[in-house]
C-alpha atoms as a PDB file:
ATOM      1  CA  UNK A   1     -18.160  -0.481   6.846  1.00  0.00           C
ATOM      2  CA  UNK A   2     -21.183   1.209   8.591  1.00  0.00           C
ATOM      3  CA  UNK A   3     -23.972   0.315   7.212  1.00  0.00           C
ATOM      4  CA  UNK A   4     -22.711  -2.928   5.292  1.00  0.00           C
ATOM      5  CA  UNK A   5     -25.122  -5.326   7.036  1.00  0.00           C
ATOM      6  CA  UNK A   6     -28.465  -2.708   6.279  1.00  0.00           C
ATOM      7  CA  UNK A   7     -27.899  -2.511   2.135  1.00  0.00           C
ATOM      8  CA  UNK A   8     -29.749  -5.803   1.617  1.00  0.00           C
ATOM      9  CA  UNK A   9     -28.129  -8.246  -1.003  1.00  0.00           C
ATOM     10  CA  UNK A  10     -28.020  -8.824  -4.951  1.00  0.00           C
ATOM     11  CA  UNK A  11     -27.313  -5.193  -6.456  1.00  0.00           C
ATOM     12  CA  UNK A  12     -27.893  -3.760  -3.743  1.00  0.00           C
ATOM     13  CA  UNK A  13     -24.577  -4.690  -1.669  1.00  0.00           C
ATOM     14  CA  UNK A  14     -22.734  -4.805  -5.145  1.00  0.00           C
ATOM     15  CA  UNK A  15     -22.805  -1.357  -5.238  1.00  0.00           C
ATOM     16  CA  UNK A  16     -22.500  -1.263  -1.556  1.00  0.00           C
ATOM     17  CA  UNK A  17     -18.742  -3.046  -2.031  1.00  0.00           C
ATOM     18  CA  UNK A  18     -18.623  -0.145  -5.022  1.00  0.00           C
ATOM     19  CA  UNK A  19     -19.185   2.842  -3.057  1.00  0.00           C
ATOM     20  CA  UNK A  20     -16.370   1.282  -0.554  1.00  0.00           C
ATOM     21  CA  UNK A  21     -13.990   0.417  -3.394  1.00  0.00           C
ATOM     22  CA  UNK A  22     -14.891   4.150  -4.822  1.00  0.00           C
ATOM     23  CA  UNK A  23     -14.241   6.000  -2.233  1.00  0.00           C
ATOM     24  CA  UNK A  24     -10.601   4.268  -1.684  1.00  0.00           C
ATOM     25  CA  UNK A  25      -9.770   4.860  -4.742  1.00  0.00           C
ATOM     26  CA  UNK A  26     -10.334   8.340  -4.408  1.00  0.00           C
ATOM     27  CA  UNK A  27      -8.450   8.753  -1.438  1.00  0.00           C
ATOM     28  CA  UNK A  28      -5.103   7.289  -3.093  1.00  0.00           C
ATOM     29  CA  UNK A  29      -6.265  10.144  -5.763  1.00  0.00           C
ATOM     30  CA  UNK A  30      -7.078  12.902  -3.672  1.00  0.00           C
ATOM     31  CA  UNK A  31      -3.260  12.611  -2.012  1.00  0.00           C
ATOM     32  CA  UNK A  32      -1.683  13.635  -5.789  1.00  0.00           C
ATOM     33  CA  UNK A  33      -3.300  16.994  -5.441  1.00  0.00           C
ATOM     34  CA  UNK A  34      -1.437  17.674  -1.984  1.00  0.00           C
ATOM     35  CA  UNK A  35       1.715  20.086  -2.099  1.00  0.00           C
ATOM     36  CA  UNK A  36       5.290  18.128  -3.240  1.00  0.00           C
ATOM     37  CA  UNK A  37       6.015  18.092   0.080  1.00  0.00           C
ATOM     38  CA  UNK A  38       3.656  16.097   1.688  1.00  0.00           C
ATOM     39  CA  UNK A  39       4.053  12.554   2.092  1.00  0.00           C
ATOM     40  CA  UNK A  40       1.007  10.404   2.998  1.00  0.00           C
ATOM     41  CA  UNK A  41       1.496   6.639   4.213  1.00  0.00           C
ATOM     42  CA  UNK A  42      -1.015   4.083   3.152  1.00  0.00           C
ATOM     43  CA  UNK A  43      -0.132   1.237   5.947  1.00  0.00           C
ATOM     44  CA  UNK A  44      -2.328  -1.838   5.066  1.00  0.00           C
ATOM     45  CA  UNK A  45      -2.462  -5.707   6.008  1.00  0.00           C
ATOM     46  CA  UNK A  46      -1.557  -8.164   2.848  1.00  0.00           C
ATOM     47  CA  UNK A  47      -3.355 -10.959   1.586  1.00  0.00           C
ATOM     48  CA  UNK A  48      -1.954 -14.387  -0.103  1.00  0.00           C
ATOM     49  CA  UNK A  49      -3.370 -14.852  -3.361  1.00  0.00           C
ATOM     50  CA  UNK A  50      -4.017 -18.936  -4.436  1.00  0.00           C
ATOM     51  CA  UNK A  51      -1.169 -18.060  -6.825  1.00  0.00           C
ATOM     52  CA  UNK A  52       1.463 -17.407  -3.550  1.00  0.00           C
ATOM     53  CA  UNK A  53       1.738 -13.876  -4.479  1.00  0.00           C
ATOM     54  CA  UNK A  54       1.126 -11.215  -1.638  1.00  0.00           C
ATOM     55  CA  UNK A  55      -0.871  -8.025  -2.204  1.00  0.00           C
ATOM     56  CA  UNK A  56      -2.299  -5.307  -0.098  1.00  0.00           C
ATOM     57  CA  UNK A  57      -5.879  -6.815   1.517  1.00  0.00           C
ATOM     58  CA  UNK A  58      -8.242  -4.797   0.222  1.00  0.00           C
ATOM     59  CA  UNK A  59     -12.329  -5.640   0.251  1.00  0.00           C
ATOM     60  CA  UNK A  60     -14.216  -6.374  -2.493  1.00  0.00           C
ATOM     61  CA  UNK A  61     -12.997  -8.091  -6.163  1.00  0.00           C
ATOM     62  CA  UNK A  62     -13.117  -4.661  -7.826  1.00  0.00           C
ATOM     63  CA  UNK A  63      -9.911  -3.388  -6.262  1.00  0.00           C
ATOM     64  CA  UNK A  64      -8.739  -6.841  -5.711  1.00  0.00           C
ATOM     65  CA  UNK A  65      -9.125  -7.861  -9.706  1.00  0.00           C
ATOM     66  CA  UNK A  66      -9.399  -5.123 -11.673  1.00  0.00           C
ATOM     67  CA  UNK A  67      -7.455  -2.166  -9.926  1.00  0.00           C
ATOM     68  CA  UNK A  68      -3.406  -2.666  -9.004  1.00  0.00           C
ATOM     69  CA  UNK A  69      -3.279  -0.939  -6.104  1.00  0.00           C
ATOM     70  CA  UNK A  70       0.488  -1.016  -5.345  1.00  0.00           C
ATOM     71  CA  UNK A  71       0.831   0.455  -9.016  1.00  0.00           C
ATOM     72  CA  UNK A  72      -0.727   3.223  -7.775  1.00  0.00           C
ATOM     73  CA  UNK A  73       2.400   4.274  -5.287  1.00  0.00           C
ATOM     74  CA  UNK A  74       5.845   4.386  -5.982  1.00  0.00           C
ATOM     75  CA  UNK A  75       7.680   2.833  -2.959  1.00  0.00           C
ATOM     76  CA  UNK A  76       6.308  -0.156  -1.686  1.00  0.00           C
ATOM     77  CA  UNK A  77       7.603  -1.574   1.638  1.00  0.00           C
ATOM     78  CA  UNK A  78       7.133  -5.174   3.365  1.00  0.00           C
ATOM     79  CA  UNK A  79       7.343  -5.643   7.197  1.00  0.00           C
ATOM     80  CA  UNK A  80       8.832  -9.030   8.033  1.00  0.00           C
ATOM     81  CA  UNK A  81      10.271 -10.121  11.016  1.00  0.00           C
ATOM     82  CA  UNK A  82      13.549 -12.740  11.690  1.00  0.00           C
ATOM     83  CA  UNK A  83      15.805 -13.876  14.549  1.00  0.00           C
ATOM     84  CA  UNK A  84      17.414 -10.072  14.545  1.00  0.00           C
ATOM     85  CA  UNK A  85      13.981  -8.505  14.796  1.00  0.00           C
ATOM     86  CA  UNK A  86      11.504  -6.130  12.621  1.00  0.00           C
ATOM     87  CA  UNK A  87      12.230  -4.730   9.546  1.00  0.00           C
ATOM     88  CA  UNK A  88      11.103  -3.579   5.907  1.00  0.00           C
ATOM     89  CA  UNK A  89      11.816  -5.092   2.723  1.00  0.00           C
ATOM     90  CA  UNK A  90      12.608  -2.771   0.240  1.00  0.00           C
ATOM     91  CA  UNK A  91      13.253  -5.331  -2.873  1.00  0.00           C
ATOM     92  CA  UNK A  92      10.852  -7.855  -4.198  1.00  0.00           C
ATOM     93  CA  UNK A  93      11.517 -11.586  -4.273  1.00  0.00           C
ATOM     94  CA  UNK A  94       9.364 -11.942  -7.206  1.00  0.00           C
ATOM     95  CA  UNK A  95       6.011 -12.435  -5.184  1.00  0.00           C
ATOM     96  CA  UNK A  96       5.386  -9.455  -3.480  1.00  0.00           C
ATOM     97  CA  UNK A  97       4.458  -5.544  -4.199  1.00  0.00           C
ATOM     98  CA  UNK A  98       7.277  -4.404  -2.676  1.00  0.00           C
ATOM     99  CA  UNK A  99       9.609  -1.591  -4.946  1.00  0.00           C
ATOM    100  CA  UNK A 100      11.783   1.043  -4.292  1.00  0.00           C
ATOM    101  CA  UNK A 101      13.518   3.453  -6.277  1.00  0.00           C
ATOM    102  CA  UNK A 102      17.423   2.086  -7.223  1.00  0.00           C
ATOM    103  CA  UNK A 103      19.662   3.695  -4.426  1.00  0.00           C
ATOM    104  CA  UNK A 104      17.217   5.061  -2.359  1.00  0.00           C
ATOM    105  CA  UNK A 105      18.597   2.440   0.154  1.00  0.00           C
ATOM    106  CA  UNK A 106      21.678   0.285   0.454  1.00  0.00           C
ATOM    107  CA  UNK A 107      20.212  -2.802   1.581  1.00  0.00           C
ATOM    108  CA  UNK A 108      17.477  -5.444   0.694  1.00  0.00           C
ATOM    109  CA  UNK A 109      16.325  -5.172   4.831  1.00  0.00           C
ATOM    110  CA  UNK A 110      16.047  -2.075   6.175  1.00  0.00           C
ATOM    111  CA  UNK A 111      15.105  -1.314  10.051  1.00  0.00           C
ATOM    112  CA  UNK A 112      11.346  -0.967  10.526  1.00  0.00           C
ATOM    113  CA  UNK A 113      11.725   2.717  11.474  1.00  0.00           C
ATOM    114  CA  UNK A 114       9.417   4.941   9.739  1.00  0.00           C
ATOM    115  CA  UNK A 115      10.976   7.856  10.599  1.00  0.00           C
ATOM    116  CA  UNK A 116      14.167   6.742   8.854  1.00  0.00           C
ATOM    117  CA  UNK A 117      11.948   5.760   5.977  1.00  0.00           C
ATOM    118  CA  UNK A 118      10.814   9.092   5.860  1.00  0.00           C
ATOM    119  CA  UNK A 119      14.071  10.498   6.159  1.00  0.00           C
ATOM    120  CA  UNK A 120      15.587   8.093   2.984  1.00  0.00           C
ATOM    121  CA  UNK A 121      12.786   9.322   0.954  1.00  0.00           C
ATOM    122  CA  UNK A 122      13.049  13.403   1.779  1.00  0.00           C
ATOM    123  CA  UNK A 123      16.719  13.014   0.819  1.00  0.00           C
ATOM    124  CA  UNK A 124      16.547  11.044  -2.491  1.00  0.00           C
ATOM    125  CA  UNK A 125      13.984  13.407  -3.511  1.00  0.00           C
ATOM    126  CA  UNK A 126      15.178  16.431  -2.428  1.00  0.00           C
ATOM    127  CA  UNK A 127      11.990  17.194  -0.362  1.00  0.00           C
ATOM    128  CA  UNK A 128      12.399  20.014   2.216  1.00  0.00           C
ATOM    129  CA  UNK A 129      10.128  19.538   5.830  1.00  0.00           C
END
């Protein structure tokens, strides 16, 4: 965001909210070329839309409208909370990103523990540390 207040307005800060929508996209991009067996983790806060579905927040319409960010990854998780405590979601209930690939975990709620996360997915996929 530095900068964001000094790009004036009209074009100008439409291409500001450009460059920023850009330059995310090109990170999500820039993680395919890594080696198989690296895994990156995109943690981000969600946003309600008026429709009741939940999506990653992002800034900006362009990546809110016309790009599908979650489509972009393959596993998806939700943290939610209850009376027993933290955990992710790992199945959708119809209006939310989250997705997982079929027996990767037993369970619709899994414990919010990355590192177990991380295990899950080395093992379904076969991916050495």
């Amino acid at each position: 965001m530095k900068g964001h207040s000094s790009q004036g307005a009209g074009s100008a800060i439409f291409g500001f909210y450009n460059k920023i929508a850009d330059t995310y996209w090109n990170l999500i991009e820039r993680v395919k070329d890594l080696p198989d067996n690296k895994i990156v983790y995109f943690i981000m806060h969600e946003n309600e839309t008026d429709m009741g579905n939940v999506k990653p927040k992002t800034i900006g319409k362009l990546l809110d409208e016309k790009v599908c960010i979650e489509g972009m990854f393959t596993i998806c998780l939700r943290s939610c909370v209850d009376q027993d405590g933290y955990h992710f979601s790992i199945r959708s209930d119809g209006f939310d990103p989250v997705k997982t690939p079929y027996g990767m975990f037993e369970t619709d709620l899994i414990p919010n523990d990355l590192k177990a996360v991380d295990t899950a997915i080395r093992e379904y996929y076969g991916i050495k540390l």
